[in-house]
Protein backbone atom coordinates (compact mmCIF):
# COMPACT_ATOMS: atom_id res chain seq x y z
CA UNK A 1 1.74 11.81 1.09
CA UNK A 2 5.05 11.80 -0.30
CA UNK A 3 4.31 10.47 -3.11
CA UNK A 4 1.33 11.42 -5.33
CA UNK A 5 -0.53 8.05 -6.18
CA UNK A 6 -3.97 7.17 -7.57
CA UNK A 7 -5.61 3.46 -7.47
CA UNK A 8 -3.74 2.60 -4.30
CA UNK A 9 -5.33 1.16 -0.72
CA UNK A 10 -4.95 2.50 2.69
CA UNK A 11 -5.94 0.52 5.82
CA UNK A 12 -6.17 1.98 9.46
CA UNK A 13 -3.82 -0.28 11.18
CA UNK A 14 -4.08 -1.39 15.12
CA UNK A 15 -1.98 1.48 16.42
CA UNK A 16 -3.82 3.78 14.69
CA UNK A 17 -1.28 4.95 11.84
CA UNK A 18 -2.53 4.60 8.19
CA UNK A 19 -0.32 2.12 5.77
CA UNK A 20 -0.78 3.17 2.48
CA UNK A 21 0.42 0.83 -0.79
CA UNK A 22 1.27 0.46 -4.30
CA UNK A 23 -1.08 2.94 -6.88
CA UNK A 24 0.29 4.40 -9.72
CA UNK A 25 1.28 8.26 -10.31
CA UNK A 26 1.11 8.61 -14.53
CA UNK A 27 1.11 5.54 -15.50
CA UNK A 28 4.04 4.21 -13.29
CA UNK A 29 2.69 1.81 -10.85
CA UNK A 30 4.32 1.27 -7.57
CA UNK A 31 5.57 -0.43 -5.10
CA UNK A 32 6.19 2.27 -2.42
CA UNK A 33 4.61 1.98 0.82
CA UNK A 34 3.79 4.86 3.20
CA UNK A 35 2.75 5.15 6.82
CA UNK A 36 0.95 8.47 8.06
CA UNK A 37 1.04 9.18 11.37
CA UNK A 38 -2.70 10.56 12.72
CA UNK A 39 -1.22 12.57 15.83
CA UNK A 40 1.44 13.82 14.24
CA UNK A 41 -0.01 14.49 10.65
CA UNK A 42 3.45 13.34 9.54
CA UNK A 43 4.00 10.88 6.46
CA UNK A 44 7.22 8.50 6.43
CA UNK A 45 8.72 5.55 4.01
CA UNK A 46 7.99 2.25 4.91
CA UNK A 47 9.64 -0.96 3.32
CA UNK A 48 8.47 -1.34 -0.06
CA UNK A 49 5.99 -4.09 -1.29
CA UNK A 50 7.94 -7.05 -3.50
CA UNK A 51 5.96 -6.36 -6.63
CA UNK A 52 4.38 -2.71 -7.95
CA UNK A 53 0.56 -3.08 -8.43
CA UNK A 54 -2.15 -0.73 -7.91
CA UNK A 55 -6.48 -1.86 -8.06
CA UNK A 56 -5.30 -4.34 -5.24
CA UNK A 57 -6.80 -5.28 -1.73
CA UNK A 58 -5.31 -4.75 1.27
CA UNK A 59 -6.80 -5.96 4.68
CA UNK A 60 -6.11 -5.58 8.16
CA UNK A 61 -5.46 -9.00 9.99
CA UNK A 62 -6.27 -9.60 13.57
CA UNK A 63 -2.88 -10.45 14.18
CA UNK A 64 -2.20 -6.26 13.34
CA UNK A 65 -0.40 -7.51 9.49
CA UNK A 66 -1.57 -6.16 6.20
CA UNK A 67 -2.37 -8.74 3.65
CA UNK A 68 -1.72 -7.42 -0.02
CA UNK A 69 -3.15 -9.25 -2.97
CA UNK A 70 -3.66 -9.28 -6.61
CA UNK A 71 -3.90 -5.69 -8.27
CA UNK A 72 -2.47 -5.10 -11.56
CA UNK A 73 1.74 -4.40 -12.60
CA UNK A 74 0.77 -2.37 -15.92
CA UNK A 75 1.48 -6.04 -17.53
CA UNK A 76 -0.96 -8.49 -16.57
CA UNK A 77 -3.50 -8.71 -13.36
CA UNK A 78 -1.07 -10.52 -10.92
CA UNK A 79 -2.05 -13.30 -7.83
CA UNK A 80 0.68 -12.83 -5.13
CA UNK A 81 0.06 -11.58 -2.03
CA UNK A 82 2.36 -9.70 0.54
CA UNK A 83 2.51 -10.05 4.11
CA UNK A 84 3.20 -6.60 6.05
């Protein structure tokens, strides 16, 4: 990864690259995404979730979007949810 990160989710999408979001790297929580690339073994940037959280969910719809929810900001445990 680019970016080290603890407490975060990854989720295999449809075309076979790996999304990973949010986490935290000491004590900063995040909310970077990043997309590895299997065949390549190459990590790149991906647009950046709304609202840093880490110890959230992330799940692979059938429609091929991620669906982030709840986690926690360093503040309070939060409800939104992001559509990727």
């Amino acid at each position: 990864m680019n970016n080290a990160r603890a407490s975060h989710t990854a989720s295999v999408l449809t075309n076979g690259k790996v999304l990973v979001t949010g986490g935290y790297d000491n004590a900063i929580y995040t909310n970077s995404s990043e997309l590895y690339d299997v065949s390549t073994g190459i990590w790149s940037y991906t647009s950046g979730m709304n609202n840093a959280r880490a110890y959230h969910t992330a799940s692979v719809l059938t429609n091929g979007k991620v669906l982030v929810t709840g986690g926690y900001d360093n503040v309070i445990y939060t409800t939104s949810a992001e559509l990727y």
